[in-house]
N, C-alpha and C. Protein backbone atom coordinates (compact mmCIF):
# COMPACT_ATOMS: atom_id res chain seq x y z
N UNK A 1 -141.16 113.79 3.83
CA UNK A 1 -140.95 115.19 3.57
C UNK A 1 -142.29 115.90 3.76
N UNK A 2 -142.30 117.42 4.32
CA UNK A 2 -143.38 117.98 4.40
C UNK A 2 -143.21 119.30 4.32
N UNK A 3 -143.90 120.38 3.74
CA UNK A 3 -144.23 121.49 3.30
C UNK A 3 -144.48 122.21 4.46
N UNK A 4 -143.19 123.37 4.43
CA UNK A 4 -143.84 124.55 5.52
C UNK A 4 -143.82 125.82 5.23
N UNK A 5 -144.74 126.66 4.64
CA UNK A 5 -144.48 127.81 4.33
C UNK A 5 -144.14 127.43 2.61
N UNK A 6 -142.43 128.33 3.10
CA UNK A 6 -141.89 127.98 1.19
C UNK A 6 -140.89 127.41 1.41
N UNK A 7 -140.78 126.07 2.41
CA UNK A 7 -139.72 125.31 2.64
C UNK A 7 -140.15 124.32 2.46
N UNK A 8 -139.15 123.24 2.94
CA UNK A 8 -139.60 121.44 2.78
C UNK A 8 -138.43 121.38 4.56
N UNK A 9 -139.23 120.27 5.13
CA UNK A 9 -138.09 119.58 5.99
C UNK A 9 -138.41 117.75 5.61
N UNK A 10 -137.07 117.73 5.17
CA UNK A 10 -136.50 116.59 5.28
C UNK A 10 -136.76 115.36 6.36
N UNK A 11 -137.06 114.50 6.81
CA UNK A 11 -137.58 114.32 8.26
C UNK A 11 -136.08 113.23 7.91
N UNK A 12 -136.26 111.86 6.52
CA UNK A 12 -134.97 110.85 6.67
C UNK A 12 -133.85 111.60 6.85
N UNK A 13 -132.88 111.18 7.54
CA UNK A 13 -131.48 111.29 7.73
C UNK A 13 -130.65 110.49 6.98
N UNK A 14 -131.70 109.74 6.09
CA UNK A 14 -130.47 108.98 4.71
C UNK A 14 -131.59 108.87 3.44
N UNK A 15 -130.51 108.69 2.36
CA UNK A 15 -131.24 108.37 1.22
C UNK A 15 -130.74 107.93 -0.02
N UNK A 16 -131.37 107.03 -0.43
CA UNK A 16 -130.73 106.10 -1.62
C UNK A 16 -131.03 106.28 -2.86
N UNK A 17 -129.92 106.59 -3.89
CA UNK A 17 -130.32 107.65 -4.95
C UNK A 17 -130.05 106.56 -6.30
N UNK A 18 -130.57 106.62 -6.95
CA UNK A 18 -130.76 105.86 -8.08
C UNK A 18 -129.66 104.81 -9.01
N UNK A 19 -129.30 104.39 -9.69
CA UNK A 19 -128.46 103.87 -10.64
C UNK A 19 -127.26 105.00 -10.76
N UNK A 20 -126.28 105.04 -10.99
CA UNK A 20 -124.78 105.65 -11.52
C UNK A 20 -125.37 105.63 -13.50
N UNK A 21 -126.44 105.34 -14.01
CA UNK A 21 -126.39 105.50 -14.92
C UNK A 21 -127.74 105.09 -15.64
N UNK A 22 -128.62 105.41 -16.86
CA UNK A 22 -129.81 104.74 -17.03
C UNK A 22 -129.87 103.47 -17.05
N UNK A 23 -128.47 102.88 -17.69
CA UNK A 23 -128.75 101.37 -17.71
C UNK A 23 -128.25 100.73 -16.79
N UNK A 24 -127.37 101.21 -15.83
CA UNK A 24 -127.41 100.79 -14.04
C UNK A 24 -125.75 99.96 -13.73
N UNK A 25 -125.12 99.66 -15.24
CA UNK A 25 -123.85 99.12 -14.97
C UNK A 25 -122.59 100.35 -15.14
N UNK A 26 -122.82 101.54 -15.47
CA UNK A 26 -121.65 102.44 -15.05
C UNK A 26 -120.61 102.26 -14.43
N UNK A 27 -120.84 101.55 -13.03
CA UNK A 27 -119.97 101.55 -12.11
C UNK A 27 -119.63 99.66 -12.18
N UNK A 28 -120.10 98.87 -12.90
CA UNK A 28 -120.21 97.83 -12.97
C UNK A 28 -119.12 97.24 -13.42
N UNK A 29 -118.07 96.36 -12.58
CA UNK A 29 -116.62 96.09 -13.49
C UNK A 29 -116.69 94.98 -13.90
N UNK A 30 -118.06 94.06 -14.02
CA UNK A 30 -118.43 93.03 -14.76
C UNK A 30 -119.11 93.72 -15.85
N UNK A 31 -120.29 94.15 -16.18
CA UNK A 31 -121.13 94.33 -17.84
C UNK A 31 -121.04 95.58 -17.87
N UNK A 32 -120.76 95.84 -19.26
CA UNK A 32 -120.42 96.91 -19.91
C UNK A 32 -121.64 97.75 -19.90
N UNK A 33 -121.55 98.93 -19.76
CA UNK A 33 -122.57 100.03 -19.84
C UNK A 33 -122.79 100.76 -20.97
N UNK A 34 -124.01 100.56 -21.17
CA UNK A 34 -124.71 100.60 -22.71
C UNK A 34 -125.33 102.52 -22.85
N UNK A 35 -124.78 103.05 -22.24
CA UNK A 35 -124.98 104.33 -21.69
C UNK A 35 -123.96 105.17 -22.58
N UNK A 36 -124.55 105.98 -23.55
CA UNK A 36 -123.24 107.10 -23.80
C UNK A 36 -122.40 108.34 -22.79
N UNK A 37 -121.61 108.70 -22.68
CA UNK A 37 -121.38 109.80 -21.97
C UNK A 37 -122.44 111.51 -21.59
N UNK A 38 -123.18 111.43 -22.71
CA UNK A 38 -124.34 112.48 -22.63
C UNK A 38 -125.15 112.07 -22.04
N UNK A 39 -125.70 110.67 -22.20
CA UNK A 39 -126.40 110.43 -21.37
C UNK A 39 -126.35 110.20 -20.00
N UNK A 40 -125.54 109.73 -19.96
CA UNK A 40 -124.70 109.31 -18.65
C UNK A 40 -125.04 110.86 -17.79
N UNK A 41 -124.65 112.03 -18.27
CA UNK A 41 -124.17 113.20 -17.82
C UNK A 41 -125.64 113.68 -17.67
N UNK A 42 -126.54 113.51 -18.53
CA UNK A 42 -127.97 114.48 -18.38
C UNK A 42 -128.53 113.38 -17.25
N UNK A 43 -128.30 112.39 -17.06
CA UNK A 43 -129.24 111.20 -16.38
C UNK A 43 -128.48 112.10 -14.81
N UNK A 44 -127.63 111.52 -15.04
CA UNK A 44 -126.78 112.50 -13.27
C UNK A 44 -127.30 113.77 -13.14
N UNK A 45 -127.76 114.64 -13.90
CA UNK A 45 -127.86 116.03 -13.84
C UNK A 45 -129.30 116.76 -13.20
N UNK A 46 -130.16 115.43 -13.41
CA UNK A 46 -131.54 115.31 -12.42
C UNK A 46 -131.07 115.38 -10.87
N UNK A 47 -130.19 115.32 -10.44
CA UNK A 47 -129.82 115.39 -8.75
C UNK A 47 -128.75 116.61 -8.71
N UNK A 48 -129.90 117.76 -8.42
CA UNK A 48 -129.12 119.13 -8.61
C UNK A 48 -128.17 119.17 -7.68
N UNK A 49 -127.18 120.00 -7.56
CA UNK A 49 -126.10 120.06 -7.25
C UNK A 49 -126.10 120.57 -6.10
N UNK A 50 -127.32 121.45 -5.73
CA UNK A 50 -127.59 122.00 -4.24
C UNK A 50 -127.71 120.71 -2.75
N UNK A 51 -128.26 119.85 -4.01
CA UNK A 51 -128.91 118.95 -3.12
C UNK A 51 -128.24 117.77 -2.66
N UNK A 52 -126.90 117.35 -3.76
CA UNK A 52 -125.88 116.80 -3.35
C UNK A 52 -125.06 116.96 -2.16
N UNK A 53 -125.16 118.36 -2.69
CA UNK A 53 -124.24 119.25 -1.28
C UNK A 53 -124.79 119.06 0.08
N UNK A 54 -126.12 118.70 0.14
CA UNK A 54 -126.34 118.23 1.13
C UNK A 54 -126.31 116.36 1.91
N UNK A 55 -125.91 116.36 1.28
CA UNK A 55 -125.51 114.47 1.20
C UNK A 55 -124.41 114.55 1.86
N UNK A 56 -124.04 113.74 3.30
CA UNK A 56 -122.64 114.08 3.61
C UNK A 56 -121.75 112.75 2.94
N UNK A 57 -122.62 111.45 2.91
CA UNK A 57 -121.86 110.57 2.28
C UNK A 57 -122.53 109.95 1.21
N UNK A 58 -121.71 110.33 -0.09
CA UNK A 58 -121.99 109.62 -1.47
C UNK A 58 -121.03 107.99 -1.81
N UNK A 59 -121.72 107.16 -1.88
CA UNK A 59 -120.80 106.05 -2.59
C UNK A 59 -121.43 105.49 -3.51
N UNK A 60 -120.90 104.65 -4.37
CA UNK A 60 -121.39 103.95 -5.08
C UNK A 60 -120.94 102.43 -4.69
N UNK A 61 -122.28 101.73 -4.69
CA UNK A 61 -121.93 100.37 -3.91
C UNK A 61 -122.03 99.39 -5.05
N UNK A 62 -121.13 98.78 -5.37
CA UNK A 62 -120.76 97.94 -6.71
C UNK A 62 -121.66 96.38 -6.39
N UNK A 63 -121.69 96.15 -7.38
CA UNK A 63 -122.66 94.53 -7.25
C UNK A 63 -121.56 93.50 -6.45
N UNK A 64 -121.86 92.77 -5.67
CA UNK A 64 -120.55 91.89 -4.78
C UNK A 64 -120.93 90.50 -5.48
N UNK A 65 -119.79 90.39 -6.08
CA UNK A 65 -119.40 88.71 -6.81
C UNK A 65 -119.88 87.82 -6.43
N UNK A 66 -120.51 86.82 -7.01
CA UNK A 66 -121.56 85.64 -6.43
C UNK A 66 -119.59 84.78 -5.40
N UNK A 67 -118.81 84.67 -6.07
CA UNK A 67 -117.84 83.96 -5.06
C UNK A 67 -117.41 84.78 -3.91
N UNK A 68 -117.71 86.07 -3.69
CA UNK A 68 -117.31 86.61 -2.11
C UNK A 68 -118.80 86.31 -1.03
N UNK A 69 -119.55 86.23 -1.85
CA UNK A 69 -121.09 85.95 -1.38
C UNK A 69 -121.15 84.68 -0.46
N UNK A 70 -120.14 83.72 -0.76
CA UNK A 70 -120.52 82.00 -0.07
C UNK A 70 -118.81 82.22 0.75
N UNK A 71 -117.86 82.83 -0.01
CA UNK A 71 -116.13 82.89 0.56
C UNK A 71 -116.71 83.04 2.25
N UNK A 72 -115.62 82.02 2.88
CA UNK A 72 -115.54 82.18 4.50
C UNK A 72 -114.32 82.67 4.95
N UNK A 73 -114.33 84.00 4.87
CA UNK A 73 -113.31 85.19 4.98
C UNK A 73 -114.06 85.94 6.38
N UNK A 74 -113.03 86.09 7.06
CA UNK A 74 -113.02 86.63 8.40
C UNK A 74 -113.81 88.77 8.25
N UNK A 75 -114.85 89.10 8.96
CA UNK A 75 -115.52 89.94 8.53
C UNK A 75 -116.32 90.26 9.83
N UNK A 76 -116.02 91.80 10.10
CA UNK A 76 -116.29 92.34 11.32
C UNK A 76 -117.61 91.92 11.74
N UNK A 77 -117.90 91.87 12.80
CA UNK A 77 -119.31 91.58 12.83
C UNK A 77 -120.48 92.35 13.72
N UNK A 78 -121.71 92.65 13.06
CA UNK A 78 -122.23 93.77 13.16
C UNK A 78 -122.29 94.18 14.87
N UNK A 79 -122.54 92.98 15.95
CA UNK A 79 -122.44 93.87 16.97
C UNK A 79 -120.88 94.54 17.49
N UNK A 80 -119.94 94.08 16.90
CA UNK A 80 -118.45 94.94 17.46
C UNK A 80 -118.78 96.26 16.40
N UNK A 81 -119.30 96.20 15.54
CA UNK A 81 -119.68 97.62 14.68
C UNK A 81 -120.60 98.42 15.22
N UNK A 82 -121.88 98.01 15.95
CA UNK A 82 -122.82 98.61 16.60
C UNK A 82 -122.14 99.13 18.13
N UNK A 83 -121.84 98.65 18.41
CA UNK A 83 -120.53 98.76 19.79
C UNK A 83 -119.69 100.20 19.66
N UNK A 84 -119.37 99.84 18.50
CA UNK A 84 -118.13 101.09 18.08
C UNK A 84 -119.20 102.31 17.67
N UNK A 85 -120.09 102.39 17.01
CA UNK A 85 -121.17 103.28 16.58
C UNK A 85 -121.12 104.11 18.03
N UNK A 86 -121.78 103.26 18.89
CA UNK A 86 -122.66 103.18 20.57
C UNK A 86 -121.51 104.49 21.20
N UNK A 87 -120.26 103.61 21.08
CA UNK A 87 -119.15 104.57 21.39
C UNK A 87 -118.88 105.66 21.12
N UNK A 88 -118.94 105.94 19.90
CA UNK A 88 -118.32 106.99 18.84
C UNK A 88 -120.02 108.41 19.67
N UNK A 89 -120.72 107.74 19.31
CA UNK A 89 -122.28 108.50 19.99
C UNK A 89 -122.09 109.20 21.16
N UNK A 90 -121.50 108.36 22.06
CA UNK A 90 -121.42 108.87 23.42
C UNK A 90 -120.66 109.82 23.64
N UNK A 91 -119.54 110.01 23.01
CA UNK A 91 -118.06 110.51 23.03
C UNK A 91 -118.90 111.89 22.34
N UNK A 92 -119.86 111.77 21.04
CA UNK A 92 -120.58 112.75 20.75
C UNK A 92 -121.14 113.48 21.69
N UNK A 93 -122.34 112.90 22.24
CA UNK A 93 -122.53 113.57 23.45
C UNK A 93 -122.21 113.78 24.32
N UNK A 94 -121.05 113.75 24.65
CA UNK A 94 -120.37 113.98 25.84
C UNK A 94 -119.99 115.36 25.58
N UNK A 95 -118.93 115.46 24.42
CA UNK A 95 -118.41 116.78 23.44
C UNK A 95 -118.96 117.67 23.40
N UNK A 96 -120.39 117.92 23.39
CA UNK A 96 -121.50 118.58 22.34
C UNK A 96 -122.38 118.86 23.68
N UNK A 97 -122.47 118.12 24.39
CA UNK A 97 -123.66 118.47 25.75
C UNK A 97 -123.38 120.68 26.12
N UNK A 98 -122.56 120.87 26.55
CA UNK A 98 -122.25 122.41 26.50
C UNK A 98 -123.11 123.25 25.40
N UNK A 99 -123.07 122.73 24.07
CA UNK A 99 -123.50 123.39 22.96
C UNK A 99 -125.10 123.28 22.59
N UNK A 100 -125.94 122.28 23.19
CA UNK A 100 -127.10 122.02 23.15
C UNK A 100 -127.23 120.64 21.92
N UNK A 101 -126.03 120.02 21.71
CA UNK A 101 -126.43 119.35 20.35
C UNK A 101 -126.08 117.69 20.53
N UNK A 102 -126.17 116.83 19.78
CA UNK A 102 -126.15 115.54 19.96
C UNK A 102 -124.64 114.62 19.53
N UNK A 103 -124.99 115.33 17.99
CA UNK A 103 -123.69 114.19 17.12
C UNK A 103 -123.27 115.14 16.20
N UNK A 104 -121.96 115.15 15.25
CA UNK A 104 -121.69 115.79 14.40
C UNK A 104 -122.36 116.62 13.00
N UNK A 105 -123.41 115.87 13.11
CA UNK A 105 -124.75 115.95 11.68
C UNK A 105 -124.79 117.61 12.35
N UNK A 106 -125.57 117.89 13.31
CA UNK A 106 -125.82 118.89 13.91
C UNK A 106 -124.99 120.16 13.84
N UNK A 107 -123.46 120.15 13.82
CA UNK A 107 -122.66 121.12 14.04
C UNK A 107 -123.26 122.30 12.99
N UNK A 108 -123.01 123.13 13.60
CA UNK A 108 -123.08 124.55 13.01
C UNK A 108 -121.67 125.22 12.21
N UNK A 109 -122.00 125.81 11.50
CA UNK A 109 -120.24 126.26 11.22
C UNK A 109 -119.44 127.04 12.32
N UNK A 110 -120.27 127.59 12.93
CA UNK A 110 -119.07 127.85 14.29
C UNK A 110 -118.68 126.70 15.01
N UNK A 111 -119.50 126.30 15.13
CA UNK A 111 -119.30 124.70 15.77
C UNK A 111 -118.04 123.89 15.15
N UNK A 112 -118.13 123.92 13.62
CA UNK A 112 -116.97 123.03 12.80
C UNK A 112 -116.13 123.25 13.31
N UNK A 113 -115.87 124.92 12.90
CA UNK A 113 -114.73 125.43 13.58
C UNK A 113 -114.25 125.46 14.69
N UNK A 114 -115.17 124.71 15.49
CA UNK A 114 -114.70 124.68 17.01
C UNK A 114 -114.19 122.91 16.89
N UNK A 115 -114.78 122.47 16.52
CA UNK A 115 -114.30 121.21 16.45
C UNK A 115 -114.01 120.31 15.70
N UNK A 116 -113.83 120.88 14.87
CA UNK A 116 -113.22 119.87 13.23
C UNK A 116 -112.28 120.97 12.93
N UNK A 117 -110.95 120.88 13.54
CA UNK A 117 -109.35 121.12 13.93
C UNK A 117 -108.60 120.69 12.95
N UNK A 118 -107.93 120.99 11.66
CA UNK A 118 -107.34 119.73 11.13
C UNK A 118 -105.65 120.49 11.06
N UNK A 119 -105.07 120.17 10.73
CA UNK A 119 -103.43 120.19 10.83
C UNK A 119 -103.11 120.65 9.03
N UNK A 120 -102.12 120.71 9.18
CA UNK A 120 -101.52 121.45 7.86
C UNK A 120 -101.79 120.77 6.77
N UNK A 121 -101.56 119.78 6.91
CA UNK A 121 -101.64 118.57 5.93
C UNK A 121 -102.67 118.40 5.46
N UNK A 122 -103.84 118.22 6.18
CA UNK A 122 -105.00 117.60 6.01
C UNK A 122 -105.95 119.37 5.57
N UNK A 123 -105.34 120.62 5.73
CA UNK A 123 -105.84 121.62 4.89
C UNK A 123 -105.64 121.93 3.65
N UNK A 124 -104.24 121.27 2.90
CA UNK A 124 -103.51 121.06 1.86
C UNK A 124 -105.06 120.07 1.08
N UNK A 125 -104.86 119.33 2.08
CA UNK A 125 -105.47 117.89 0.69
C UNK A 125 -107.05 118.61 0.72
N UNK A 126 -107.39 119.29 1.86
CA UNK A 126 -108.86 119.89 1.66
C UNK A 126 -108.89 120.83 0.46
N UNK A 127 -107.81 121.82 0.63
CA UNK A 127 -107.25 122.86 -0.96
C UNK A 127 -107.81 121.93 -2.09
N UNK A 128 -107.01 121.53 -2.00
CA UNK A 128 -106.44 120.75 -3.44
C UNK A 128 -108.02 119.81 -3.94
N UNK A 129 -108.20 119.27 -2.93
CA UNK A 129 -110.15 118.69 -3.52
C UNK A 129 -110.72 119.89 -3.85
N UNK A 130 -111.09 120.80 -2.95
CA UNK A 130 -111.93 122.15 -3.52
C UNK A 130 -111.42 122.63 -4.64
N UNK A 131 -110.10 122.68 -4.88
CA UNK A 131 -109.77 123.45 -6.40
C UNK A 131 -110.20 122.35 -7.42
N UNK A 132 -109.82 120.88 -7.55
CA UNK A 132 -109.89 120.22 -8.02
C UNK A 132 -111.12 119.61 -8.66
N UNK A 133 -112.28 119.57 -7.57
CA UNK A 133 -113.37 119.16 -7.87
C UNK A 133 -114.48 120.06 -7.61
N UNK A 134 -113.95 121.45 -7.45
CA UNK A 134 -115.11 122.51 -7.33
C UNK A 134 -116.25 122.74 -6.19
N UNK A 135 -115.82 121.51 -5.24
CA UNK A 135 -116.29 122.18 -4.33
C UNK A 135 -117.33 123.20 -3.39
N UNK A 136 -118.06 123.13 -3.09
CA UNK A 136 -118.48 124.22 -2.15
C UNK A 136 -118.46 124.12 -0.90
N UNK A 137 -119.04 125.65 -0.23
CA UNK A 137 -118.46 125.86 1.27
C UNK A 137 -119.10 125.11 2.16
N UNK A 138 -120.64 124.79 1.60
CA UNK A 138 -120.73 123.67 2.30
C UNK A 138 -120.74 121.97 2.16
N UNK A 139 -120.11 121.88 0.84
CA UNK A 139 -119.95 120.72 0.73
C UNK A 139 -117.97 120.39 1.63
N UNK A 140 -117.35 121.35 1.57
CA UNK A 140 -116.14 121.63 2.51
C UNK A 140 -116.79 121.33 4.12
N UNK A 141 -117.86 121.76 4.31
CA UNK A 141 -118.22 121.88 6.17
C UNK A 141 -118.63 120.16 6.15
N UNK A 142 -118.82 119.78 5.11
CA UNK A 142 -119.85 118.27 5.44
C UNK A 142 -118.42 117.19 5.09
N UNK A 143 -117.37 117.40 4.76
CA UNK A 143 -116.44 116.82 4.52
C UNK A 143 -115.76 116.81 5.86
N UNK A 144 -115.23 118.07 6.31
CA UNK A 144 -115.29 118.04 8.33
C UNK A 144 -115.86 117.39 8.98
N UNK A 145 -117.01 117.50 8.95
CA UNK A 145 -118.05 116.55 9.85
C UNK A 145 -117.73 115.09 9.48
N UNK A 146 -117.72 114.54 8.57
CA UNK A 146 -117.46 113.23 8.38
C UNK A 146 -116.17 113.14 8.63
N UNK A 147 -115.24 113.50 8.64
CA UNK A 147 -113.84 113.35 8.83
C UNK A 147 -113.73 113.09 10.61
N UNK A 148 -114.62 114.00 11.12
CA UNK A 148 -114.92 114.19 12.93
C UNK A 148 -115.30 112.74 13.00
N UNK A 149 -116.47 112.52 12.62
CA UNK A 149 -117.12 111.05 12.64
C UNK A 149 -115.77 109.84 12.66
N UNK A 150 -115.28 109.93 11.36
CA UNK A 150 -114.37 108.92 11.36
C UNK A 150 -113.16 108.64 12.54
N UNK A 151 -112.93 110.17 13.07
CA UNK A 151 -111.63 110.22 14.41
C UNK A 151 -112.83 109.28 15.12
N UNK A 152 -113.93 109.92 15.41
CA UNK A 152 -114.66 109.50 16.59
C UNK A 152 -114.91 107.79 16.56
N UNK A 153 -114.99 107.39 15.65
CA UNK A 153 -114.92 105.95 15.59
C UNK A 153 -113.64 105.21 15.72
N UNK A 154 -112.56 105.96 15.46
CA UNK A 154 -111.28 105.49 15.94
C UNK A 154 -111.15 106.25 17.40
N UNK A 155 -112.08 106.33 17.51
CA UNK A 155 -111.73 106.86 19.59
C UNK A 155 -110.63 107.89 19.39
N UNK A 156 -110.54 108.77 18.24
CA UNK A 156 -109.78 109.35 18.83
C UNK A 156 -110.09 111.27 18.71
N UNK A 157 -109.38 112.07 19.31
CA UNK A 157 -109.44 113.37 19.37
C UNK A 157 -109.04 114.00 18.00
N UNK A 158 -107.96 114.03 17.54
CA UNK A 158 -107.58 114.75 16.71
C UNK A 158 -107.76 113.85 15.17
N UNK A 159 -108.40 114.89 14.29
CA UNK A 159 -108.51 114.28 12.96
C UNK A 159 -107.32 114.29 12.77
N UNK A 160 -106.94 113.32 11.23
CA UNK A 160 -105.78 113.12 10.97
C UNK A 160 -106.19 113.53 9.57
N UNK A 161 -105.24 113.25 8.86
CA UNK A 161 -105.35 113.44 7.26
C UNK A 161 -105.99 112.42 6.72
N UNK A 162 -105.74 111.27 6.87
CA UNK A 162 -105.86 109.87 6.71
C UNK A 162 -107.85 110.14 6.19
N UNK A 163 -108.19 110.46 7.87
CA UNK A 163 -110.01 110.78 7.76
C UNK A 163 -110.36 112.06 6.88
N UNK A 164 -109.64 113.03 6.80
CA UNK A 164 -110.16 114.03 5.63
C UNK A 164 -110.04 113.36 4.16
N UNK A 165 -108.91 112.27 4.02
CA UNK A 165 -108.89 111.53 2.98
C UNK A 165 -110.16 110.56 2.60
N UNK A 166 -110.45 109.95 3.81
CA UNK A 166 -111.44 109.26 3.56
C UNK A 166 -113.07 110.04 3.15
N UNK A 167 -112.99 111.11 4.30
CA UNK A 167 -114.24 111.69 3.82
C UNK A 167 -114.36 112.19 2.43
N UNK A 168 -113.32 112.96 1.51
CA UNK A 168 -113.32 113.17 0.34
C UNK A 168 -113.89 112.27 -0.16
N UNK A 169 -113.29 111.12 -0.42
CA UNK A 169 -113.28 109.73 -1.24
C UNK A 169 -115.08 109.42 -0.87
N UNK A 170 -115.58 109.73 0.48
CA UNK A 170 -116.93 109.61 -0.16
C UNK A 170 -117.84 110.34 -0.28
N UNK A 171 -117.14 111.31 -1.37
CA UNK A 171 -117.84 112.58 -1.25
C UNK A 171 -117.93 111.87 -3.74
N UNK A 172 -118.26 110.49 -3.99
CA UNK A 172 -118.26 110.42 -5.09
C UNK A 172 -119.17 111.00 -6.37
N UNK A 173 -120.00 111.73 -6.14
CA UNK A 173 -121.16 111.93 -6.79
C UNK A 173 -120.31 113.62 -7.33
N UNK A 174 -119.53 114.49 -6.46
CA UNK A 174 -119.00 115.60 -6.44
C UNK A 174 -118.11 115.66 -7.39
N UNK A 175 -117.13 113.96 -7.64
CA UNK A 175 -116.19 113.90 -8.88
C UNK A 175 -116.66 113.94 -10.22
N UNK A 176 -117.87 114.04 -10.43
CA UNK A 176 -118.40 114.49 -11.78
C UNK A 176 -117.95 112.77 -12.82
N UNK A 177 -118.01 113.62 -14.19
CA UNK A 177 -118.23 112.32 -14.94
C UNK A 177 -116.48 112.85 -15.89
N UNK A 178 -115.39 113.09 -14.98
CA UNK A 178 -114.22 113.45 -15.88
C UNK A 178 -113.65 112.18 -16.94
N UNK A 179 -112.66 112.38 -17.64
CA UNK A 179 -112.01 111.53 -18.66
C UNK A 179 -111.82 110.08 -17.77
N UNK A 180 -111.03 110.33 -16.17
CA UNK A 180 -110.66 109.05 -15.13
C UNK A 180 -111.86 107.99 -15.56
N UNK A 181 -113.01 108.54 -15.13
CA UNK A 181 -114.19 107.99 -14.58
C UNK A 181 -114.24 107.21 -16.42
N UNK A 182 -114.49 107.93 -17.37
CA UNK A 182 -114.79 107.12 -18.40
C UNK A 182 -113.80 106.41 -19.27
N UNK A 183 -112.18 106.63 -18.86
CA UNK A 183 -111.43 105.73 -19.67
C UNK A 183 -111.16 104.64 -19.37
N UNK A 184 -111.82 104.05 -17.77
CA UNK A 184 -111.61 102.85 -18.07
C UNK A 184 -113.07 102.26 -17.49
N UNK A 185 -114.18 102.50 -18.72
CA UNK A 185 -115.24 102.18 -18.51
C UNK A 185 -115.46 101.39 -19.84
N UNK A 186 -116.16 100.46 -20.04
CA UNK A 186 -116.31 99.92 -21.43
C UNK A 186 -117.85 100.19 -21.77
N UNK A 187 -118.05 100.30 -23.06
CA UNK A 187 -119.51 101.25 -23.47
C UNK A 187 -119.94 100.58 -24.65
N UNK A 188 -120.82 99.83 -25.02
CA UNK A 188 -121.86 99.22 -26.06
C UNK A 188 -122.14 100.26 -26.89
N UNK A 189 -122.54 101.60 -26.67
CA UNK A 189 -123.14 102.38 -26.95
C UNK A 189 -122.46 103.41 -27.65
N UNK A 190 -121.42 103.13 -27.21
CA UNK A 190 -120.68 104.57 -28.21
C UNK A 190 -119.99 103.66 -29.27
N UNK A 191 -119.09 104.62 -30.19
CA UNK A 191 -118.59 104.13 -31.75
C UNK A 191 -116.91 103.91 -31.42
């Protein structure tokens, strides 16, 4: 990051944001999280909300079981994934060459609107997240873009609902800390 004027530019294009909680098992469906809900809530509340909004994909990546770790289970493998990336890129630039731009990260909101198209359905379930989880307009434009991404990796043209579904789903940091999230969490810490 570097200082220009009374701005900052960003230079990474990713970034890895701390624990789901101070004591780091929140999301943990093995050890119980020794974390109260206040805390829980002020510890999250250090990653302002502006700045989320700029995150196009939030997940939380759970600890993977020492038995899936050694399991010999059939599992894509990174060059047919790098392949499909390679693809999905090109198809980007191919799209985007007219407009001056590269890949979806880039789109402009006229741009969205030119090319993140979605069908009735898939404006319904966009509604219904924005009312639901509060939303903003541009956390709505970065949910498009990833939804574009995901057609584009299925080679295909038209988003479906399916990918606005998915992009929601990793939009997790936006679902806040509601009753879902903590009733079936187990807690040391509370009474």
């Amino acid at each position: 990051m570097s200082m220009y004027s009374s701005g900052c530019v960003f230079r990474r294009t990713w970034q890895r944001f701390p624990n789901p909680c101070p004591c780091g098992f929140f999301t943990d469906p093995q050890r119980a999280c020794r974390c109260t809900p206040p805390q829980i809530q002020r510890y999250r509340a250090k990653i302002s909300g502006p700045l989320l909004d700029r995150i196009d994909v939030q997940i939380e990546v759970p600890a993977v079981p020492v038995r899936d770790l050694s399991a010999d289970h059939a599992q894509e493998r990174s060059a047919a994934i790098r392949a499909r990336v390679m693809r999905a890129r090109a198809l980007q630039r191919t799209r985007y060459r007219a407009d001056g731009i590269t890949c979806n990260a880039e789109l402009t909101p006229r741009l969205v609107r030119k090319y993140c198209r979605v069908d009735d359905a898939s404006k319904r379930l966009l509604e219904l997240a924005m009312e639901r989880l509060g939303l903003s307009a541009r956390a709505y434009s970065r949910i498009l873009k990833v939804a574009r991404t995901i057609a584009d990796l299925d080679i295909r043209d038209a988003i479906a609902a399916s990918d606005v579904a998915e992009a929601i789903a990793y939009r997790s940091f936006d679902r806040g800390l509601g009753d879902r999230q903590f009733g079936d969490r187990r807690f040391e810490g509370t009474a």
